[in-house]
N, C-alpha and C. Protein backbone atom coordinates (compact mmCIF):
# COMPACT_ATOMS: atom_id res chain seq x y z
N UNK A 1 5.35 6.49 -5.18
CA UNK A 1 4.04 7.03 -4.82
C UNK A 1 3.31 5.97 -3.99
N UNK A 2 2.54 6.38 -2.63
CA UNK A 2 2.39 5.37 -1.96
C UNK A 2 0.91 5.04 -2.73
N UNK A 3 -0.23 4.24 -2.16
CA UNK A 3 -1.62 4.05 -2.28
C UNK A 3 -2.47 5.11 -2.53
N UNK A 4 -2.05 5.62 -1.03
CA UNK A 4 -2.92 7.04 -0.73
C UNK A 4 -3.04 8.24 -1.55
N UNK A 5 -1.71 8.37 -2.42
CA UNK A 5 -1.61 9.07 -3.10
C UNK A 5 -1.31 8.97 -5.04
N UNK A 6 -1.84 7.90 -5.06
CA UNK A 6 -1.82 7.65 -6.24
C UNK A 6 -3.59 8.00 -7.27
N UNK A 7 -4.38 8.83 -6.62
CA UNK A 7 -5.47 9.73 -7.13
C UNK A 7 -6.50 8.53 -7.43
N UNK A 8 -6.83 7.64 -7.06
CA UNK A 8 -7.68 5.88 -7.02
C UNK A 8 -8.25 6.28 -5.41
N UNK A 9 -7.44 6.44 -4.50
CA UNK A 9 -7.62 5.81 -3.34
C UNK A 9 -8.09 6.99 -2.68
N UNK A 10 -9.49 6.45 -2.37
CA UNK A 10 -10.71 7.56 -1.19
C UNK A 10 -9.68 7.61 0.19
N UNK A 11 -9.35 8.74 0.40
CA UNK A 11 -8.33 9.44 1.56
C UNK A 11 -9.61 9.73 2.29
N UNK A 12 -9.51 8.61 3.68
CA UNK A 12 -10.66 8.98 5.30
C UNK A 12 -9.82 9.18 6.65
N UNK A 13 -10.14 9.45 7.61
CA UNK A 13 -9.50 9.60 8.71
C UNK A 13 -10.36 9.28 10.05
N UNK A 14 -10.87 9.04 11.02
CA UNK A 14 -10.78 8.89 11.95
C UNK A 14 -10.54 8.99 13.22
N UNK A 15 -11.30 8.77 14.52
CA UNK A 15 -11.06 8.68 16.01
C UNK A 15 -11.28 7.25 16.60
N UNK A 16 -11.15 6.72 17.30
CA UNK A 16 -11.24 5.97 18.57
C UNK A 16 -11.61 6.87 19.45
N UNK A 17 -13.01 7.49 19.64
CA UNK A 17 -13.18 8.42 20.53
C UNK A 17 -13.52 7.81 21.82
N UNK A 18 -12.67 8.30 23.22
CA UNK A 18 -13.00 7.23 24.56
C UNK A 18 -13.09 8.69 25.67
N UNK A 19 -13.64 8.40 26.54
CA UNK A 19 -13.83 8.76 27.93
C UNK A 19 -13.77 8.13 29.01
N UNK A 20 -13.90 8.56 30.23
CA UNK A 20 -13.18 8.00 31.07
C UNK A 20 -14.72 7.42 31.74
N UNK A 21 -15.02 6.19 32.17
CA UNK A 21 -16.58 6.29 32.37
C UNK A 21 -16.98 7.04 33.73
N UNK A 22 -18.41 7.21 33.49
CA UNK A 22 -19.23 7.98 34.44
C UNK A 22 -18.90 7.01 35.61
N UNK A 23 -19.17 8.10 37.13
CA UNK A 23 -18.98 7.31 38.22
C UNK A 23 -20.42 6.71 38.72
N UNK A 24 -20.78 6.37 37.87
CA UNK A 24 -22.13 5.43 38.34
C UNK A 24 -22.02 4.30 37.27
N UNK A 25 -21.10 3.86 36.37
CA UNK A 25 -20.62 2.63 35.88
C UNK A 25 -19.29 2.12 36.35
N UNK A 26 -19.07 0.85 35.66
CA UNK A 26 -17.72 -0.03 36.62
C UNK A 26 -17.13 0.76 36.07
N UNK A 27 -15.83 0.75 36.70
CA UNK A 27 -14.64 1.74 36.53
C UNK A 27 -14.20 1.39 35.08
N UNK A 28 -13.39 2.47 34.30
CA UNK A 28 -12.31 1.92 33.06
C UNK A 28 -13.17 2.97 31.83
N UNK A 29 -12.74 2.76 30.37
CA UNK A 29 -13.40 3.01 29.61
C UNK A 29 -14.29 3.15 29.08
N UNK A 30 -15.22 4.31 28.30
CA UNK A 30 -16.28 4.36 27.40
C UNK A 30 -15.60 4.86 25.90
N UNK A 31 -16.53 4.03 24.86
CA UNK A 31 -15.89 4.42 23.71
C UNK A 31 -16.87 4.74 22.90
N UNK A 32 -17.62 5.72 22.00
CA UNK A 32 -18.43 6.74 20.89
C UNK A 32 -18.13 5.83 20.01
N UNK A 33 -19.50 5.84 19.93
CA UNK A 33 -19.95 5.03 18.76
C UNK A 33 -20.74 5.64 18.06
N UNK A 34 -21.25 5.75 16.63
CA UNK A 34 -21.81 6.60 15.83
C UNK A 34 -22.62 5.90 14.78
N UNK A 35 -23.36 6.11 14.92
CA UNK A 35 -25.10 5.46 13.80
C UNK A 35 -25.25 5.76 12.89
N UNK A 36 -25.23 5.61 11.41
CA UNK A 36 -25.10 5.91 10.18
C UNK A 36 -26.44 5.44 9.76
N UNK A 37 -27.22 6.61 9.60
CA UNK A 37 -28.36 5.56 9.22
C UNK A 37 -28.71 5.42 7.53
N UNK A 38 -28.06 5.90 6.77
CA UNK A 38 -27.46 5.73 5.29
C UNK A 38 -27.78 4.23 5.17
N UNK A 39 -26.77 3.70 6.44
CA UNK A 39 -26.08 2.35 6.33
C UNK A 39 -26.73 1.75 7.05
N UNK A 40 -26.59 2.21 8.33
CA UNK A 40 -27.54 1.45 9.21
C UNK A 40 -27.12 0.53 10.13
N UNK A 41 -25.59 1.43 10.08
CA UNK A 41 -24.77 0.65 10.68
C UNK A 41 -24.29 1.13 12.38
N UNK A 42 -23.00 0.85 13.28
CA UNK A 42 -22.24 1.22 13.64
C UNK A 42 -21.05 1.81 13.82
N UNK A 43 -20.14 2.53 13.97
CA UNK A 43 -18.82 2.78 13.45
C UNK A 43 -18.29 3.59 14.42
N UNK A 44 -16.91 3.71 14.26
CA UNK A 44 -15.96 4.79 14.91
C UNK A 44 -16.36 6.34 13.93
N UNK A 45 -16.44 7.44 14.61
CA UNK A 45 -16.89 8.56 13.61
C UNK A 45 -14.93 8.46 12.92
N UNK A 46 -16.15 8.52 11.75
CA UNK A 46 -14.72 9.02 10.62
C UNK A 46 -15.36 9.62 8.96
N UNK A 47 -14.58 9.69 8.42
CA UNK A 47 -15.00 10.49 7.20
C UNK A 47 -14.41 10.93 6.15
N UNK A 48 -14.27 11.38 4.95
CA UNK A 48 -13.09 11.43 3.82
C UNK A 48 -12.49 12.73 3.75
N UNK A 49 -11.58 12.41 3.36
CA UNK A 49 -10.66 13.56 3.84
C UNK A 49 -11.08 15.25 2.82
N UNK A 50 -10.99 16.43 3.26
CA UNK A 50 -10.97 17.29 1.95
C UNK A 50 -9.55 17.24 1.40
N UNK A 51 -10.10 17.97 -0.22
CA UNK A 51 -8.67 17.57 -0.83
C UNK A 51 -7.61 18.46 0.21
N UNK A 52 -6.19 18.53 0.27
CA UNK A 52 -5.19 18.36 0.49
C UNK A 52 -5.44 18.75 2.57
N UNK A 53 -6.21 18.18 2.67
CA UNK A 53 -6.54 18.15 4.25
C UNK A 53 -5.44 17.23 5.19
N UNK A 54 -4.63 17.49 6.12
CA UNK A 54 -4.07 17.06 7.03
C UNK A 54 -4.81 15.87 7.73
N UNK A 55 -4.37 14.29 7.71
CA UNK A 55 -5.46 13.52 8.01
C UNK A 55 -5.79 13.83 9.62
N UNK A 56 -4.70 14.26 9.95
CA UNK A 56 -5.27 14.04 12.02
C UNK A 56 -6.08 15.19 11.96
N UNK A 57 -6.28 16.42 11.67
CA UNK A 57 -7.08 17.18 11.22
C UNK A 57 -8.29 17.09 10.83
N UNK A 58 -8.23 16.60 9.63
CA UNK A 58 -9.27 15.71 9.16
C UNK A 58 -10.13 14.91 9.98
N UNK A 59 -9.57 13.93 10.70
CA UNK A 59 -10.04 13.30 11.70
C UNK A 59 -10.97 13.94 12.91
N UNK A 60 -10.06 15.36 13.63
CA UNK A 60 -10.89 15.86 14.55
C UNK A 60 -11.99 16.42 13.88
N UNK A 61 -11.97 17.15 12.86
CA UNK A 61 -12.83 17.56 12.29
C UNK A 61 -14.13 16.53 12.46
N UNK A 62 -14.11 15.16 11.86
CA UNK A 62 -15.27 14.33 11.65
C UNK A 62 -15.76 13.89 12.92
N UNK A 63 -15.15 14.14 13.76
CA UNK A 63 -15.24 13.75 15.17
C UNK A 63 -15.94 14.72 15.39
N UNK A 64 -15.80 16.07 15.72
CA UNK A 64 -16.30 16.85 16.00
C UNK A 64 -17.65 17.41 15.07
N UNK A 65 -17.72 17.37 13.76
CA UNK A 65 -18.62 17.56 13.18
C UNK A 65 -20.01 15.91 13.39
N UNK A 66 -19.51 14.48 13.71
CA UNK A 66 -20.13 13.71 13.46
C UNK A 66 -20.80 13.56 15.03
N UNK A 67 -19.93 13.82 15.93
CA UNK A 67 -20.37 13.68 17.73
C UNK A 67 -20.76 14.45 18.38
N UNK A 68 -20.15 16.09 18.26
CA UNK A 68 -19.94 17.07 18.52
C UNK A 68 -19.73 17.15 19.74
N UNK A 69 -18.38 16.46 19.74
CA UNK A 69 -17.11 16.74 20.92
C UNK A 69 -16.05 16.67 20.45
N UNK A 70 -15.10 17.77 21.08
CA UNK A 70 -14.00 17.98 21.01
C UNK A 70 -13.22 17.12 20.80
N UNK A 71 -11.95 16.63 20.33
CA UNK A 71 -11.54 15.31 20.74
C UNK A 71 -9.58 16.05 20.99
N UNK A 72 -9.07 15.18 21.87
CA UNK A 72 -7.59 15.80 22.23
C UNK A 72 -7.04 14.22 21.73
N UNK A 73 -6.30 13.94 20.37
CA UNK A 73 -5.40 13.20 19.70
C UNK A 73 -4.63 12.61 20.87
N UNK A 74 -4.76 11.29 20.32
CA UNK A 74 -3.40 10.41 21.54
C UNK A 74 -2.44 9.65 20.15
N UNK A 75 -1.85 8.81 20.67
CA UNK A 75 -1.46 7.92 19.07
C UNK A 75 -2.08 7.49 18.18
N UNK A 76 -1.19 7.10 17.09
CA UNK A 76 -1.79 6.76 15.91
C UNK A 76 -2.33 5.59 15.95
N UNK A 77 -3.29 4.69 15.35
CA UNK A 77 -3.51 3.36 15.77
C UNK A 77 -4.00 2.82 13.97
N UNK A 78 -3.59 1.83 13.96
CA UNK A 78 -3.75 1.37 12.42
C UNK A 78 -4.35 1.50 11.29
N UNK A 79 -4.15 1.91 9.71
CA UNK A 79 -4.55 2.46 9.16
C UNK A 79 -5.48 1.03 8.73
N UNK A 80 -6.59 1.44 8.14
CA UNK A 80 -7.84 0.03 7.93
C UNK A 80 -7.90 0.73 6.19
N UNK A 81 -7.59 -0.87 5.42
CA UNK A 81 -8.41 -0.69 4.12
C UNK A 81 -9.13 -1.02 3.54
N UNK A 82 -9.62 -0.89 2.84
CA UNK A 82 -10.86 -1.87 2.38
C UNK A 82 -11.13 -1.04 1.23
N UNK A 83 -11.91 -2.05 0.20
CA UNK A 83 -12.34 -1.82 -1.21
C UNK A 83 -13.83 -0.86 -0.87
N UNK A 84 -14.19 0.12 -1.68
CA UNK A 84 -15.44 0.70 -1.98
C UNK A 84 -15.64 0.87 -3.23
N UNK A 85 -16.77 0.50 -3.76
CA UNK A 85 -17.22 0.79 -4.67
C UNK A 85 -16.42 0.41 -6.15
N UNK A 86 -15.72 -0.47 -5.86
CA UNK A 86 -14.37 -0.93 -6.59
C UNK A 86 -12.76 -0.21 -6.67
N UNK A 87 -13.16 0.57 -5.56
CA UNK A 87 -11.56 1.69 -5.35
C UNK A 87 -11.53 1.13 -3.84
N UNK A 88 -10.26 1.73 -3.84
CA UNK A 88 -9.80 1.43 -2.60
C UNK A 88 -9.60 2.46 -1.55
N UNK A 89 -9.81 2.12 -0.36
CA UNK A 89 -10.21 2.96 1.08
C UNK A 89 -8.91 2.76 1.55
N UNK A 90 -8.69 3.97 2.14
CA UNK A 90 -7.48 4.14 3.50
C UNK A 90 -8.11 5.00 4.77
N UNK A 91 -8.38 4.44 5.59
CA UNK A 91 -9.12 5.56 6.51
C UNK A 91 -8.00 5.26 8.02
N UNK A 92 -7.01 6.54 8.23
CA UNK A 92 -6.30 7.04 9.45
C UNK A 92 -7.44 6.76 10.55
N UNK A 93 -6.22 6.20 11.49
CA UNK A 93 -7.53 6.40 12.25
C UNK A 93 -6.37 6.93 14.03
N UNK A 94 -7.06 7.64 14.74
CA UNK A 94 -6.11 8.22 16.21
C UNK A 94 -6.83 8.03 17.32
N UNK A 95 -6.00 7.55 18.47
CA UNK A 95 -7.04 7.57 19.66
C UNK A 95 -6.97 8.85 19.85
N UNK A 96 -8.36 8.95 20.89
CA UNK A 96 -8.50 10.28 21.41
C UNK A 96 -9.41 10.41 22.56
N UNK A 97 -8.83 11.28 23.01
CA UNK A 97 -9.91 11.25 24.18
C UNK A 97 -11.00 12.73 24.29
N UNK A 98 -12.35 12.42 24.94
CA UNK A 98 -13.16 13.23 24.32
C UNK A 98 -12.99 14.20 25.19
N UNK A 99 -13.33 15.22 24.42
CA UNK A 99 -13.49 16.88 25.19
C UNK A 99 -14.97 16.77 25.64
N UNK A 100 -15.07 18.53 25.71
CA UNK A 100 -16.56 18.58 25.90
C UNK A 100 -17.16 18.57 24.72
N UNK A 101 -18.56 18.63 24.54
CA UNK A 101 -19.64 18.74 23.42
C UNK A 101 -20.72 18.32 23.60
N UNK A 102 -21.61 18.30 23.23
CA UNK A 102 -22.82 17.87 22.76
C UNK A 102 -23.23 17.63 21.41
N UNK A 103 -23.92 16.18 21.30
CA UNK A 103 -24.17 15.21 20.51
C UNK A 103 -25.83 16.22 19.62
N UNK A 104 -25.79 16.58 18.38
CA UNK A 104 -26.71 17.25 17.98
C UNK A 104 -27.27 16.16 16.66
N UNK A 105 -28.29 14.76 16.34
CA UNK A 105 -28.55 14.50 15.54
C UNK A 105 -28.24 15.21 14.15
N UNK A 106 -28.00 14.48 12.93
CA UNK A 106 -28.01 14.81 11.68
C UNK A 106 -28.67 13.89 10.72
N UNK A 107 -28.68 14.30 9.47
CA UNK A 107 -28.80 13.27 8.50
C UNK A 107 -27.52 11.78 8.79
N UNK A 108 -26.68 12.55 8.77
CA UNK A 108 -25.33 12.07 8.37
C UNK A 108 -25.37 10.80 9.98
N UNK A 109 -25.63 11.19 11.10
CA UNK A 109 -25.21 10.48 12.35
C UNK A 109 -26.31 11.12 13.28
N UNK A 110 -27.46 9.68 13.37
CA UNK A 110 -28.76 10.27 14.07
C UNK A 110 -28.32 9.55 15.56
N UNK A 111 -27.36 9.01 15.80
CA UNK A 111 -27.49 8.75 17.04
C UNK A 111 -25.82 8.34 17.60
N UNK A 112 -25.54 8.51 19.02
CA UNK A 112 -24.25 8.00 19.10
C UNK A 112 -24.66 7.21 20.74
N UNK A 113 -23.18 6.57 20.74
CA UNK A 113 -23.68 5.54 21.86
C UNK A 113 -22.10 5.83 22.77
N UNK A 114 -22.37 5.84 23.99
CA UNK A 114 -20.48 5.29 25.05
C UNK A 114 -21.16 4.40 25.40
N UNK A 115 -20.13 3.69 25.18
CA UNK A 115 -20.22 2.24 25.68
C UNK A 115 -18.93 1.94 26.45
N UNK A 116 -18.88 0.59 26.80
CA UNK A 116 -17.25 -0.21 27.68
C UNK A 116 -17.08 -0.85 26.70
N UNK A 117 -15.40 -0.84 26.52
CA UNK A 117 -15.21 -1.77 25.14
C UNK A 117 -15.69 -3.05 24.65
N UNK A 118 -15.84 -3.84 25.52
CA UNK A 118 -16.45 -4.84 24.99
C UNK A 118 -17.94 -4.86 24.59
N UNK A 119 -18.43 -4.07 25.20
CA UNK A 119 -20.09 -3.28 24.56
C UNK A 119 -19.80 -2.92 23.28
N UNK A 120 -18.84 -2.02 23.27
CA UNK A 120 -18.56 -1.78 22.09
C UNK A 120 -18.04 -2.94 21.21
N UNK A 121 -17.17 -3.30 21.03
CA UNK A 121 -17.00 -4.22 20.19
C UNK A 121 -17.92 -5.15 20.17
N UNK A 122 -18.75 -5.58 20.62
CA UNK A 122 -19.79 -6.43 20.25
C UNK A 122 -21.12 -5.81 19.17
N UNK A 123 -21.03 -4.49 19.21
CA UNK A 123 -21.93 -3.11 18.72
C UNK A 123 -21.95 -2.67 17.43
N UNK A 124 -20.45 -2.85 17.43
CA UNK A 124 -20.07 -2.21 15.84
C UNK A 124 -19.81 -3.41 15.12
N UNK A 125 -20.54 -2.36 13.42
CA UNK A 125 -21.27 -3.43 12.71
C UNK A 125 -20.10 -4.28 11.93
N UNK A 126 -18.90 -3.79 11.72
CA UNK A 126 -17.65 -4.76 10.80
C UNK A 126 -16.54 -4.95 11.69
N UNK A 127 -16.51 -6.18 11.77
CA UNK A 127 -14.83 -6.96 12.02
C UNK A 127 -13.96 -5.98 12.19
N UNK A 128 -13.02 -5.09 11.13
CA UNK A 128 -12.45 -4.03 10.91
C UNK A 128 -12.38 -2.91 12.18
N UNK A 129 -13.38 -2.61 12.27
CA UNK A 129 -13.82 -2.01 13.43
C UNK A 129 -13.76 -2.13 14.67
N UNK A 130 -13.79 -3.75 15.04
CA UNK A 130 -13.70 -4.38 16.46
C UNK A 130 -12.24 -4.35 16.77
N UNK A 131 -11.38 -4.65 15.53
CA UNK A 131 -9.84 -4.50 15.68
C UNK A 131 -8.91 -3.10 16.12
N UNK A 132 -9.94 -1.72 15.85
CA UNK A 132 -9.41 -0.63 16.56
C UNK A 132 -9.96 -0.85 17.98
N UNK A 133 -10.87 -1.40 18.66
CA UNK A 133 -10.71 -1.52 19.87
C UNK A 133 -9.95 -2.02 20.28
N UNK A 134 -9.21 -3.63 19.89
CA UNK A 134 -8.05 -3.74 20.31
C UNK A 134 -7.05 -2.74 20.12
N UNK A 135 -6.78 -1.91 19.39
CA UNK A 135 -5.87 -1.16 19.46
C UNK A 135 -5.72 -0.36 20.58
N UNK A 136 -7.13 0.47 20.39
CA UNK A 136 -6.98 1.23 21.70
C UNK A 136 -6.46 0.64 23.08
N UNK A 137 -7.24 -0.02 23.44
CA UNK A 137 -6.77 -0.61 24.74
C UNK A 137 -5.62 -1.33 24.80
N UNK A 138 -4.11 -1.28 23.73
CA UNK A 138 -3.21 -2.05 23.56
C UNK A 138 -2.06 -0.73 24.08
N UNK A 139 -2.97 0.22 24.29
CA UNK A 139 -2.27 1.75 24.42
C UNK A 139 -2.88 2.38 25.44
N UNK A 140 -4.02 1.63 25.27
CA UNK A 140 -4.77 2.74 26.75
C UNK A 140 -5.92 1.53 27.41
N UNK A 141 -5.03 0.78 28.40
CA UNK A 141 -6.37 -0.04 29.46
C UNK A 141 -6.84 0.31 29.76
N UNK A 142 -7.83 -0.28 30.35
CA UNK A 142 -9.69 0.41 30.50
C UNK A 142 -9.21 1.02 32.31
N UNK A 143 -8.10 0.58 32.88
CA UNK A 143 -8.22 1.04 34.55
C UNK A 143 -6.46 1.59 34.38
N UNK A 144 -5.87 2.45 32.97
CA UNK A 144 -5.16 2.97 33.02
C UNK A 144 -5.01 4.26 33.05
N UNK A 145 -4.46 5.00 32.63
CA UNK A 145 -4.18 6.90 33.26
C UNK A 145 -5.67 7.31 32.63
N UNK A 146 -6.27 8.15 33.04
CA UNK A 146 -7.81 9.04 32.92
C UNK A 146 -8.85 7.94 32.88
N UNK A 147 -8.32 6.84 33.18
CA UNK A 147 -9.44 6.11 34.17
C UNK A 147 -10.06 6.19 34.71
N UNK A 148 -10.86 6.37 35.66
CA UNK A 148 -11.07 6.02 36.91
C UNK A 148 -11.48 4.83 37.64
């Protein structure tokens, strides 16, 4: 029985949500960032899984419910764990690139940000976090395919 499934461990999932930037910024990547104001933090939208929920599923779902854009799945990019509350976290996480949508405030995520990765990673509020940007761009450079 792995972690995930041993009934302890909070099952989350995840995006790396990116776009290709607007043509009135330098060329390469933008990456969604999402405001928790619970926390008060920064983050990649992500969220816990329902019970027996498919995590990439899962994932668009929080994407789409937390940004409200579409997101089209690219690879998988490293699973992040960390302790909560004295249990332990697994949160999937997938690049993706964004569809259409519009961003509708909530309780849950009053604000979201595109940024260029290094905006971003300087933005978001945990370590953990800065390390899926390396991911992404270890798979997708900022002046590689849906670039511009």
């Amino acid at each position: 029985m792995s972690p995930a499934d041993d009934g302890t461990t909070v099952r989350a999932a995840g995006c790396v949500l990116w776009r290709p930037a607007p043509p009135d910024a330098a060329p390469g990547l933008e990456l969604c960032l999402v405001h928790r104001p619970k926390y008060d933090d920064w983050s990649h939208p992500k969220g816990k899984l329902e019970p027996g929920e498919d995590p990439l599923a899962g994932a668009l779902r929080e994407v789409a419910e937390e940004t409200g854009y579409a997101a089209e799945p690219g690879v998988e990019l490293p699973t992040v764990r960390y302790p909560v509350n004295g249990r332990p976290k697994e949160v999937r996480y997938w690049a993706a690139a964004a569809g259409t949508g519009v961003f509708v405030p909530s309780d849950e995520v009053d604000r979201i940000l595109w940024l260029a990765p290094e905006a971003a990673r300087a933005r978001l509020t945990r370590p953990r976090d800065r390390a899926l940007v390396d991911a992404l761009l270890a798979v997708r450079p900022p002046g590689g395919p849906g670039a511009r």
